[in-house]
N, C-alpha and C. Protein backbone atom coordinates (compact mmCIF):
# COMPACT_ATOMS: atom_id res chain seq x y z
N UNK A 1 37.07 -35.58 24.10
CA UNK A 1 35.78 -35.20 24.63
C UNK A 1 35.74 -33.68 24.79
N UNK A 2 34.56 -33.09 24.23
CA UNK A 2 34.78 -31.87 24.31
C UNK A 2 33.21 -31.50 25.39
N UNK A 3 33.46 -30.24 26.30
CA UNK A 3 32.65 -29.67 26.61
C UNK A 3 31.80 -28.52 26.17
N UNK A 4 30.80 -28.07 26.28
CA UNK A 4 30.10 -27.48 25.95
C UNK A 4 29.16 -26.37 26.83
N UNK A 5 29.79 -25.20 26.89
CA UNK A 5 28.78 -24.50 27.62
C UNK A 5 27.63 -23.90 27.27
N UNK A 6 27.31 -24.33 25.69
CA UNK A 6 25.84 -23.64 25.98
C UNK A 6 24.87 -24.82 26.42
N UNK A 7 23.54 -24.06 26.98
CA UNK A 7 22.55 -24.99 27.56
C UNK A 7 22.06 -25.71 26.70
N UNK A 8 21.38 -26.78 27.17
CA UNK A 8 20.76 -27.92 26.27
C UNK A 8 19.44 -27.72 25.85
N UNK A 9 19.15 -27.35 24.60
CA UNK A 9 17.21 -27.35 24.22
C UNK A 9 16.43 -27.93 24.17
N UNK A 10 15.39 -28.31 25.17
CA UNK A 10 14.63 -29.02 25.47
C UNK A 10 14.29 -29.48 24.13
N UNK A 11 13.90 -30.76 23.48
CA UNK A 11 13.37 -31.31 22.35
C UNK A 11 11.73 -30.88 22.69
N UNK A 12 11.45 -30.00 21.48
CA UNK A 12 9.93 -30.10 21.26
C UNK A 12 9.77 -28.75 21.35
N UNK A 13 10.60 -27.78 22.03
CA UNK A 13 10.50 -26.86 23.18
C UNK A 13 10.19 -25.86 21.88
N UNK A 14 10.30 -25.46 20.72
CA UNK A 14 10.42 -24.93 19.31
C UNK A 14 8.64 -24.86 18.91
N UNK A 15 8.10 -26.48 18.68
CA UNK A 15 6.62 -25.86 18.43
C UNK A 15 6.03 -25.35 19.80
N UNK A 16 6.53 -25.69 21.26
CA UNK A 16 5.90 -24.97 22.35
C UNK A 16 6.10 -23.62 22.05
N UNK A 17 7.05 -23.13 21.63
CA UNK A 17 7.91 -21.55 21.64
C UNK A 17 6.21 -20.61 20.40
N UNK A 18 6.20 -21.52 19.58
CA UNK A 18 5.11 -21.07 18.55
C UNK A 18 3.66 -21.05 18.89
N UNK A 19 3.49 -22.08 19.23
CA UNK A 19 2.28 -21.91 20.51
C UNK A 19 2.26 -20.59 21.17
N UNK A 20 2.91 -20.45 22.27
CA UNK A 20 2.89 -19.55 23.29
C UNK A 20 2.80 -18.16 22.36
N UNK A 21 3.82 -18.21 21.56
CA UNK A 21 3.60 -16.65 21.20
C UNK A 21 2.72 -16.30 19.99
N UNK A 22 2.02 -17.58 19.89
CA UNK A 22 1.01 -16.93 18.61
C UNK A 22 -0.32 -17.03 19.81
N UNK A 23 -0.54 -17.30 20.73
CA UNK A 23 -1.47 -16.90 21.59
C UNK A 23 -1.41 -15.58 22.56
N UNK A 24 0.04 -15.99 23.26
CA UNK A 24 0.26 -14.46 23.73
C UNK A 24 0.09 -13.38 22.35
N UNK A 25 -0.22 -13.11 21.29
CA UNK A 25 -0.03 -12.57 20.31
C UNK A 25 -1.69 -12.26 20.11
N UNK A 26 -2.33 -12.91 20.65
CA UNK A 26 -3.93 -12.77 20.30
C UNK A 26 -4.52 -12.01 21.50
N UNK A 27 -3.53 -12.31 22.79
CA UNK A 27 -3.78 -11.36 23.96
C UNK A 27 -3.05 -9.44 23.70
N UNK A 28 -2.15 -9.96 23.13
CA UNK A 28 -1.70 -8.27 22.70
C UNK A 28 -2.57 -7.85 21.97
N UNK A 29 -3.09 -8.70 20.66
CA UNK A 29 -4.29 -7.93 19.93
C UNK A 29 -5.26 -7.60 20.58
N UNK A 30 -6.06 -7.96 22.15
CA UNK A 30 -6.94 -7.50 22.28
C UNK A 30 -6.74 -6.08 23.08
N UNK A 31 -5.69 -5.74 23.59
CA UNK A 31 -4.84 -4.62 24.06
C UNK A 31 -5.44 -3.46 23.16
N UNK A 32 -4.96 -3.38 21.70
CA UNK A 32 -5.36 -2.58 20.70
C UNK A 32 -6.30 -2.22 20.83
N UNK A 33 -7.02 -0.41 20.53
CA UNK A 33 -7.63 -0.24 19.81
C UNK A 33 -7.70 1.14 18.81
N UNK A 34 -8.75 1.58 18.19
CA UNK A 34 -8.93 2.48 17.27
C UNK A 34 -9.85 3.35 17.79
N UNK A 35 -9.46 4.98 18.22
CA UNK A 35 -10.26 5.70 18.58
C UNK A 35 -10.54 7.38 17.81
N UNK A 36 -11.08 7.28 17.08
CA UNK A 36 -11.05 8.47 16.05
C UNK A 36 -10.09 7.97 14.89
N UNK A 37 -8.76 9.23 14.90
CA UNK A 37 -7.19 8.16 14.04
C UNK A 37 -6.55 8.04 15.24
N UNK A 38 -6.87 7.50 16.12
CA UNK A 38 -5.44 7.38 17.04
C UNK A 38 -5.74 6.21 17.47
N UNK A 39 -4.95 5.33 17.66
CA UNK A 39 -4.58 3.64 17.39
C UNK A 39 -4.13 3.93 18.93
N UNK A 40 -4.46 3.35 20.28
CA UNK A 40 -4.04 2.96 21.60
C UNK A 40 -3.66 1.59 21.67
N UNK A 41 -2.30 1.60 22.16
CA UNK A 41 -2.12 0.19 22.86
C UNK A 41 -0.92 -0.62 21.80
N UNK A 42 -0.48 0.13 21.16
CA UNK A 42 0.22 -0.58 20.32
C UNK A 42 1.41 -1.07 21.24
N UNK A 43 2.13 -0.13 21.56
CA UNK A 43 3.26 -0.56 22.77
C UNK A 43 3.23 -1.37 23.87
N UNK A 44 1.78 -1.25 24.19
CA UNK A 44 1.46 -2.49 25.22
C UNK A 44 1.59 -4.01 24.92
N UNK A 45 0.52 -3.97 23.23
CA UNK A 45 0.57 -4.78 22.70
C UNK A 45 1.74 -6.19 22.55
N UNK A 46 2.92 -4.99 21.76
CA UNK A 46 4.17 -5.58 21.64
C UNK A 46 5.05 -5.54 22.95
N UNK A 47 4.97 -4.86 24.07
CA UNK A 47 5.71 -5.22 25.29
C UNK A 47 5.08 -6.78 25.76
N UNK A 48 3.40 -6.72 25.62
CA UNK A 48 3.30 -8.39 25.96
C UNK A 48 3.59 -9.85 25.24
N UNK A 49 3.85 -9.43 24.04
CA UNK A 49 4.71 -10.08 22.63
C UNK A 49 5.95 -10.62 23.69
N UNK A 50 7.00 -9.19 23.41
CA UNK A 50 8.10 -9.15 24.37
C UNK A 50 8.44 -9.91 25.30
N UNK A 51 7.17 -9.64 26.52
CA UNK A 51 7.79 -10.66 27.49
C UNK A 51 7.58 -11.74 27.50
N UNK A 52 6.70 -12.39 26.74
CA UNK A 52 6.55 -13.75 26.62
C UNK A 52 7.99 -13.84 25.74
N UNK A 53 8.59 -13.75 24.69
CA UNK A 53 9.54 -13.69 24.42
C UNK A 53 10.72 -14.13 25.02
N UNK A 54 10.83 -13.04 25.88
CA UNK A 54 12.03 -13.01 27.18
C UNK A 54 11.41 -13.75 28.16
N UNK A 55 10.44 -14.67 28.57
CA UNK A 55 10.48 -15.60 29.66
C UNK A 55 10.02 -17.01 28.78
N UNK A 56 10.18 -16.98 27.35
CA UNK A 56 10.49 -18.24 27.00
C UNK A 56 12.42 -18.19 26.74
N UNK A 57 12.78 -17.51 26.72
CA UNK A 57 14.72 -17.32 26.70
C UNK A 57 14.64 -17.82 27.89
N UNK A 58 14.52 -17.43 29.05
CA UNK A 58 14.94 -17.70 30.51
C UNK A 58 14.12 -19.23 30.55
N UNK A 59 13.29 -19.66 30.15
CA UNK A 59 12.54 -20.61 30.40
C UNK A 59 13.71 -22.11 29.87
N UNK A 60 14.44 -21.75 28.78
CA UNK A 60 15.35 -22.07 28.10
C UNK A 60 16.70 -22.52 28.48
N UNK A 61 16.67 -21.63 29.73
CA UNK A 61 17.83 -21.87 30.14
C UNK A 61 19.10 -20.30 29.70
N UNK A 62 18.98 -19.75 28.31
CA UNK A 62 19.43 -18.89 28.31
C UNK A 62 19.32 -17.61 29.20
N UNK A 63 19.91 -17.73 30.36
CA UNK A 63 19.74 -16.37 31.10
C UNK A 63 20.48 -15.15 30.13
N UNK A 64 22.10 -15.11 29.98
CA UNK A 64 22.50 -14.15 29.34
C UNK A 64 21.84 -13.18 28.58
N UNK A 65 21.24 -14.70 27.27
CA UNK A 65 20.36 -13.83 26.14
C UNK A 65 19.17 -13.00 26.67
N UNK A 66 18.47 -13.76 27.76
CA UNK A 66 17.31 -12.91 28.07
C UNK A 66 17.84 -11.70 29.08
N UNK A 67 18.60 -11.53 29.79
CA UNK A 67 18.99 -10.67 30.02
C UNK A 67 19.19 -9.55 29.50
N UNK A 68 20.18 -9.84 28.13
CA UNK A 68 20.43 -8.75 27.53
C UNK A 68 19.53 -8.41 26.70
N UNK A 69 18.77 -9.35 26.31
CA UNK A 69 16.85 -8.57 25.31
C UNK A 69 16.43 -7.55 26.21
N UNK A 70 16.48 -8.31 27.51
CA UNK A 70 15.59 -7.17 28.99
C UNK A 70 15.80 -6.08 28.87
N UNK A 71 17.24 -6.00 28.91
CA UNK A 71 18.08 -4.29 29.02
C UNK A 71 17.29 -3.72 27.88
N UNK A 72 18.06 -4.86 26.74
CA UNK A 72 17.32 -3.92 25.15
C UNK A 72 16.05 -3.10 25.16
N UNK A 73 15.33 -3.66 25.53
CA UNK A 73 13.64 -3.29 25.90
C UNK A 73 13.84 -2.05 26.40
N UNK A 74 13.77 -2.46 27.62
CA UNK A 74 13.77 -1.32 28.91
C UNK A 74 14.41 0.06 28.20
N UNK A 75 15.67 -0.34 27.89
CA UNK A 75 16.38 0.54 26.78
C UNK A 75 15.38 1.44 25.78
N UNK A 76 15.20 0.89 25.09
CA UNK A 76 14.18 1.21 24.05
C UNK A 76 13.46 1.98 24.22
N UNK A 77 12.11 1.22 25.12
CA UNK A 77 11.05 2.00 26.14
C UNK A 77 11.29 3.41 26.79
N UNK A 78 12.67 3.37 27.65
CA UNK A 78 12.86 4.64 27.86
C UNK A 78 13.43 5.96 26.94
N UNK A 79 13.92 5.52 25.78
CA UNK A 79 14.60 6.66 24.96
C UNK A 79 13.50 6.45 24.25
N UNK A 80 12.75 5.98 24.08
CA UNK A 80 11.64 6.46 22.87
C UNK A 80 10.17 7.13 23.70
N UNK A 81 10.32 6.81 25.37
CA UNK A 81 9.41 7.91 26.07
C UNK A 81 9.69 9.20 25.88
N UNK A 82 11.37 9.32 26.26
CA UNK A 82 11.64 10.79 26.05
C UNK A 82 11.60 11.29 24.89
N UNK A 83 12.02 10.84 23.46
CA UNK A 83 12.04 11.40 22.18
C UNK A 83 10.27 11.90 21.99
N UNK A 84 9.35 11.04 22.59
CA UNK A 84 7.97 11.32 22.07
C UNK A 84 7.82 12.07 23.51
N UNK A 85 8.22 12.60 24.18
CA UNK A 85 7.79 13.88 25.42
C UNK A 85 8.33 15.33 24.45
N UNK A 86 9.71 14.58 23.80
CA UNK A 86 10.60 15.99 23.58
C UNK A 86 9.86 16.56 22.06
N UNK A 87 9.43 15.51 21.68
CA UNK A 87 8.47 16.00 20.04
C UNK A 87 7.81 16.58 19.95
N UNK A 88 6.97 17.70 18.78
CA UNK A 88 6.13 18.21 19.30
C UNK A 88 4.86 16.89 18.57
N UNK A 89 4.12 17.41 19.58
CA UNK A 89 2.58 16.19 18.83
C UNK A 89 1.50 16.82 17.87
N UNK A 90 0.96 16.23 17.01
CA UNK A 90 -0.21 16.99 16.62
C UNK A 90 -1.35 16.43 17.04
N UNK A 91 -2.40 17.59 17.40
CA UNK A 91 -3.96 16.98 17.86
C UNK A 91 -4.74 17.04 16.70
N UNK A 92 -5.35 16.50 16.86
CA UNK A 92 -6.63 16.88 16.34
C UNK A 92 -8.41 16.62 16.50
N UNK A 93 -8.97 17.35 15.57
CA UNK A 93 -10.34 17.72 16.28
C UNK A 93 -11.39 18.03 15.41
N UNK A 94 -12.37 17.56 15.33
CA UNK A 94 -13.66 17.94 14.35
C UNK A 94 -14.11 19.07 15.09
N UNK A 95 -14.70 20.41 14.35
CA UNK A 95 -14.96 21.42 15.34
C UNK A 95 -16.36 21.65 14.25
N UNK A 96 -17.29 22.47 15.13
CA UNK A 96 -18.59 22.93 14.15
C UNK A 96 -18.70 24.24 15.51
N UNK A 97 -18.96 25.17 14.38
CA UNK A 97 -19.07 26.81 14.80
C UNK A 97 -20.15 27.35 14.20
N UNK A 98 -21.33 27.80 15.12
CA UNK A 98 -22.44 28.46 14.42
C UNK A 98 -22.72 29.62 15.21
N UNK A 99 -22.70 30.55 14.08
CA UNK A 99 -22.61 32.33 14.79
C UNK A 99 -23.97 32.64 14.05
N UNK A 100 -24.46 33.89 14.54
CA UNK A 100 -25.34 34.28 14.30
C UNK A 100 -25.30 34.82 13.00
N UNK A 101 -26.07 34.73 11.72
CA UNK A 101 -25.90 34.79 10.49
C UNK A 101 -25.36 36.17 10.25
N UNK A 102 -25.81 37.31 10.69
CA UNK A 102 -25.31 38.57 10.80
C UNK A 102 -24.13 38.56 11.26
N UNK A 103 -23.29 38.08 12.32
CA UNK A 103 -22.58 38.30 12.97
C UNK A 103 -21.40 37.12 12.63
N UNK A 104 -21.36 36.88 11.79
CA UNK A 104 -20.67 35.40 11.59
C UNK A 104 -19.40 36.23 11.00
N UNK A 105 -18.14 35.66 11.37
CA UNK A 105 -16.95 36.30 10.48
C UNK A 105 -16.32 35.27 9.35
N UNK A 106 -15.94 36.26 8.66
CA UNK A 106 -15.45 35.70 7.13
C UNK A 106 -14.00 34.96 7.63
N UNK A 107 -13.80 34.14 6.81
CA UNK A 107 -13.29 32.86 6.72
C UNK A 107 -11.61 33.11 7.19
N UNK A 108 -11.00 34.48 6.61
CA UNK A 108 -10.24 35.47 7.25
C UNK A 108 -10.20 35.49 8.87
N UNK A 109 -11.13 35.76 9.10
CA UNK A 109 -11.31 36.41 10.64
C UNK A 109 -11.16 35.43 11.47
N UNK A 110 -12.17 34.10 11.04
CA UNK A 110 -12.04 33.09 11.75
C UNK A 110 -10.72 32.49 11.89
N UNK A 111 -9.81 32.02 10.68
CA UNK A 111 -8.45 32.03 10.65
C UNK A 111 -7.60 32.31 11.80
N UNK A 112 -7.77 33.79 11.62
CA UNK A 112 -7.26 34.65 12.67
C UNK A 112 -7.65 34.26 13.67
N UNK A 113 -8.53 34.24 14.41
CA UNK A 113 -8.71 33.72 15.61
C UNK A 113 -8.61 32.67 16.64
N UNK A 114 -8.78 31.63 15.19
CA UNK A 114 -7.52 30.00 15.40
C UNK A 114 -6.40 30.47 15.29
N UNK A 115 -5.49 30.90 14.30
CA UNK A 115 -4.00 30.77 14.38
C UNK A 115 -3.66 31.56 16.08
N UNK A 116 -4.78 32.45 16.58
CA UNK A 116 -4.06 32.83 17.87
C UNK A 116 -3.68 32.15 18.56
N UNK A 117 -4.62 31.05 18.84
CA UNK A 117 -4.20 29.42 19.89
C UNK A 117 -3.41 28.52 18.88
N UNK A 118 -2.55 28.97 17.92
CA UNK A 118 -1.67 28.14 16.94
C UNK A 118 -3.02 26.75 16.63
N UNK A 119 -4.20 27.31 16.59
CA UNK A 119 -5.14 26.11 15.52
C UNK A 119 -5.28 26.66 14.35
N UNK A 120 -5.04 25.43 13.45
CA UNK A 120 -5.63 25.82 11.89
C UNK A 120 -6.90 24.60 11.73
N UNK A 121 -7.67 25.42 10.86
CA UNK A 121 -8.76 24.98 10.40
C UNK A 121 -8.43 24.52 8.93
N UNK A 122 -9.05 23.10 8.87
CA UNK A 122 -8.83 22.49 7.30
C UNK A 122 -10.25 21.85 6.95
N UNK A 123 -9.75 21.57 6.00
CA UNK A 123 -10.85 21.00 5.21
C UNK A 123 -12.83 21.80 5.83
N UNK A 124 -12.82 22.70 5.41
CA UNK A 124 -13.75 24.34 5.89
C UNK A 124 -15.32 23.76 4.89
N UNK A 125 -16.23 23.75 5.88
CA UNK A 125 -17.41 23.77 4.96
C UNK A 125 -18.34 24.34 5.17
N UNK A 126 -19.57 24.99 4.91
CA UNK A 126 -20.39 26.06 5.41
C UNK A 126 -21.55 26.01 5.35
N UNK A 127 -22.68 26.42 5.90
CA UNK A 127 -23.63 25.87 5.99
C UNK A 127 -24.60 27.01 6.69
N UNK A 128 -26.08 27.47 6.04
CA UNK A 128 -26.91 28.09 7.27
C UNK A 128 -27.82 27.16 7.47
N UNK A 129 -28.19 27.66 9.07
CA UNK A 129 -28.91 26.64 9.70
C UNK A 129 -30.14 27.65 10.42
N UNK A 130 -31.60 27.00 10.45
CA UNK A 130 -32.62 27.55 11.11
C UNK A 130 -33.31 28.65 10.13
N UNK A 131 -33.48 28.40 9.45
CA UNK A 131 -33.88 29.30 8.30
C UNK A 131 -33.47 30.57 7.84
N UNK A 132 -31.28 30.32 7.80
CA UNK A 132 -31.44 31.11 7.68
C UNK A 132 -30.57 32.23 8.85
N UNK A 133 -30.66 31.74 9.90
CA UNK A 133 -30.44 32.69 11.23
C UNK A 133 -29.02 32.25 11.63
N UNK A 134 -28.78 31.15 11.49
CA UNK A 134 -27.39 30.97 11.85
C UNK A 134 -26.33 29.94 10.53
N UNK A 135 -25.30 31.05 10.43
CA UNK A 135 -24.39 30.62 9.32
C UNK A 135 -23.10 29.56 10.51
N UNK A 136 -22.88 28.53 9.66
CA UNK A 136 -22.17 27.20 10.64
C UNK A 136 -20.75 27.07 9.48
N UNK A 137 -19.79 27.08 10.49
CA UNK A 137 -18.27 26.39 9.91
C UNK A 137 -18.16 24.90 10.50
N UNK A 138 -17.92 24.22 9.74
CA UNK A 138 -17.48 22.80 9.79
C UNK A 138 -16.24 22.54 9.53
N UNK A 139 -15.41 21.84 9.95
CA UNK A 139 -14.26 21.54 9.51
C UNK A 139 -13.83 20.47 10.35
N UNK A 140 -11.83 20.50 9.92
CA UNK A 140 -10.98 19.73 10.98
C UNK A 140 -9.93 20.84 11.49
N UNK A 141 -9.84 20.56 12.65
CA UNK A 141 -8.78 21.30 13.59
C UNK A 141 -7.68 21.11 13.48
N UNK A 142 -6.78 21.30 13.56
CA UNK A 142 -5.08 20.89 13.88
C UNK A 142 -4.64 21.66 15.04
N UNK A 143 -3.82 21.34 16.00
CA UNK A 143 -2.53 22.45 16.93
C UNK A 143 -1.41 21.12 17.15
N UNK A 144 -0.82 21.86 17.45
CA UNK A 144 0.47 21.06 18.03
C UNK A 144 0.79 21.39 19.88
N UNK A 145 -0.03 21.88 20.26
CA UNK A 145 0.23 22.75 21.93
C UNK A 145 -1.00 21.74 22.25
N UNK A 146 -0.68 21.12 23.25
CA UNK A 146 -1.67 20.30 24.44
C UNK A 146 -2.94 21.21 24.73
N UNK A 147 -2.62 22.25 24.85
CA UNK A 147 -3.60 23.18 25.52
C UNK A 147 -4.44 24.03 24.63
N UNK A 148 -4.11 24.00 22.88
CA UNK A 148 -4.49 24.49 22.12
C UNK A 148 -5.92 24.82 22.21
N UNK A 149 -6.35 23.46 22.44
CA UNK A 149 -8.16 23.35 22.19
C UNK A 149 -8.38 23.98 23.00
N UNK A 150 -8.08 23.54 24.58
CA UNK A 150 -8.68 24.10 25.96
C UNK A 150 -8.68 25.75 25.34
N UNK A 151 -7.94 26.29 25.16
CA UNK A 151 -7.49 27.96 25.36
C UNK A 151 -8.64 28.08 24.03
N UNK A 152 -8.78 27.49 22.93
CA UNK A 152 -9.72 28.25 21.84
C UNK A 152 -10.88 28.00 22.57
N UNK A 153 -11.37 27.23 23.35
CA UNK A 153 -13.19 26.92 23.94
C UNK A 153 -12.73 27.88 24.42
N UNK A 154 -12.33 28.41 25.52
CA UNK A 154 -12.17 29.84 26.54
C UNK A 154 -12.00 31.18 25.60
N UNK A 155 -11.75 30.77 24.54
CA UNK A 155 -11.67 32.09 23.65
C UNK A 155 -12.81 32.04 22.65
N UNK A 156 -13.10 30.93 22.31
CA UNK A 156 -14.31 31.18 21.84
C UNK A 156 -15.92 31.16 22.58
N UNK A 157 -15.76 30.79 24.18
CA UNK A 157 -16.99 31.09 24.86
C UNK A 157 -17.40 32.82 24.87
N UNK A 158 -16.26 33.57 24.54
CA UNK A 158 -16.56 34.97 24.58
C UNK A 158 -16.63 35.70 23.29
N UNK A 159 -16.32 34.82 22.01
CA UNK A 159 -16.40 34.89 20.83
C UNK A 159 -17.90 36.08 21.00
N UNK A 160 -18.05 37.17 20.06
CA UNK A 160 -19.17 37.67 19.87
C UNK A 160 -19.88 37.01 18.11
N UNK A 161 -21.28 37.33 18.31
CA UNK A 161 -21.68 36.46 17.65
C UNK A 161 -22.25 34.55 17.37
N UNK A 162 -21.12 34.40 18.58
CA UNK A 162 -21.05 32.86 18.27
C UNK A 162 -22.28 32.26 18.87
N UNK A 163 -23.22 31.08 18.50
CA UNK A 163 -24.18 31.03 19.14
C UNK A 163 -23.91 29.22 19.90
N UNK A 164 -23.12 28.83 18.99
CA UNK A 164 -22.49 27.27 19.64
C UNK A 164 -21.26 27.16 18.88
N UNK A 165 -20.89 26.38 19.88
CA UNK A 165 -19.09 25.59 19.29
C UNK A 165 -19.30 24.29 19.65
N UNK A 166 -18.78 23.46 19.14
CA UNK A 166 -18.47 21.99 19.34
C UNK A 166 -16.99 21.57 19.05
N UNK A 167 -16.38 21.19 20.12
CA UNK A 167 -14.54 20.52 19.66
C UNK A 167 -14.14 19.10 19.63
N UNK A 168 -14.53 18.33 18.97
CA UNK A 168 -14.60 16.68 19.46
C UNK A 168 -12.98 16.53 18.91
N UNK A 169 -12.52 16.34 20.29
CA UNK A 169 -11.46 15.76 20.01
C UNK A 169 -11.54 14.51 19.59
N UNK A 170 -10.55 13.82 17.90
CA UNK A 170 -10.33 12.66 17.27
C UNK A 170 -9.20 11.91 17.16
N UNK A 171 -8.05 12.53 18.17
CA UNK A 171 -6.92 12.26 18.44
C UNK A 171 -5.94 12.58 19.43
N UNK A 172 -4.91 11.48 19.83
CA UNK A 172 -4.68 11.99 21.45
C UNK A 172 -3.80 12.60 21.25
C-alpha cells in the first residue's frame, strides 16, 4: 500500500476550472480600454485572469503551487513597476499652431523651439487659415520628459506671433 501526498482532484473540478476562467476572462476584458494609442488596463486585466487562477489552485487544495504562482506575480508586478519607472517613456500629442501669417516661423525655427523642450514635430502639414491671415502647423508631437508638453504650452503662450496652440495629448 502506498501513500500519497499529493491532494485529491475533485472529479469535474477541470470543466469548472474552464468555466470560471473563461468568464473571469470576459470581466478582465471589460477592464480594457483604447484611448488615443494607448491601450489602459491591460495589467489589470491579466492580474484578474491571475487571481482567479491562483484561488482556483488553493480552491484545489494545492496550497504550495498557489503560493508559489502568488510570489511569482507579486514578483513580476514589482520588477516590471520599477523597469517601466526606470525607462524612459514616450508621449505623445496631436498639436495645431496658428501664428499670424506674417509672423509665422519657418519650419527651422519652429524645430528649434520644440527640440528646446526635447519635442519633435512629425508628420508637419500646413495650412492658411481666415483668408489668408493666419498660416497653421499641424502635426504629431513626440518627447520623452513627462513635463515636455507642460514646459512647450508655457513657452509657447509667450511665443511671438502665435495666435493659438492646441496640445491634445494621444498617449499616456
Amino acid at each position: 500500500m502506498t501513500l500519497s501526498m499529493a491532494p485529491s482532484v475533485i472529479p469535474g473540478a477541470f470543466p469548472l476550472a474552464q468555466g470560471v476562467m473563461a468568464g473571469v476572462g470576459f470581466l478582465g476584458a471589460g477592464v480594457i480600454f483604447k484611448e488615443g494609442v494607448s491601450v489602459q488596463g491591460l495589467t489589470t486585466a491579466a492580474c484578474i485572469w491571475t487571481t482567479a487562477a491562483i484561488g482556483l489552485l488553493f480552491g484545489q487544495g494545492l496550497i504550495a503551487l498557489g503560493g508559489l504562482v502568488t510570489a511569482a506575480v507579486l514578483i513580476t508586478l514589482i520588477i516590471f513597476r520599477w523597469i517601466e519607472n526606470v525607462l524612459p517613456e514616450r508621449i505623445y500629442a496631436a498639436a495645431v499652431l496658428r501664428f499670424h501669417a506674417d509672423l509665422a516661423p519657418t519650419e527651422q525655427d519652429l524645430g528649434a523651439l520644440l527640440a528646446r523642450h526635447d519635442v519633435d514635430l512629425q508628420d508637419i502639414s500646413y495650412s492658411l487659415a481666415q483668408g489668408g491671415e493666419l498660416f497653421e502647423f499641424r502635426g504629431s508631437l513626440q518627447t520623452r520628459r513627462r513635463t515636455g508638453l507642460a514646459n512647450l504650452a508655457e513657452a509657447l503662450r509667450v511665443t511671438p506671433g502665435l495666435q493659438e496652440f492646441e496640445l491634445m495629448r494621444i498617449s499616456k
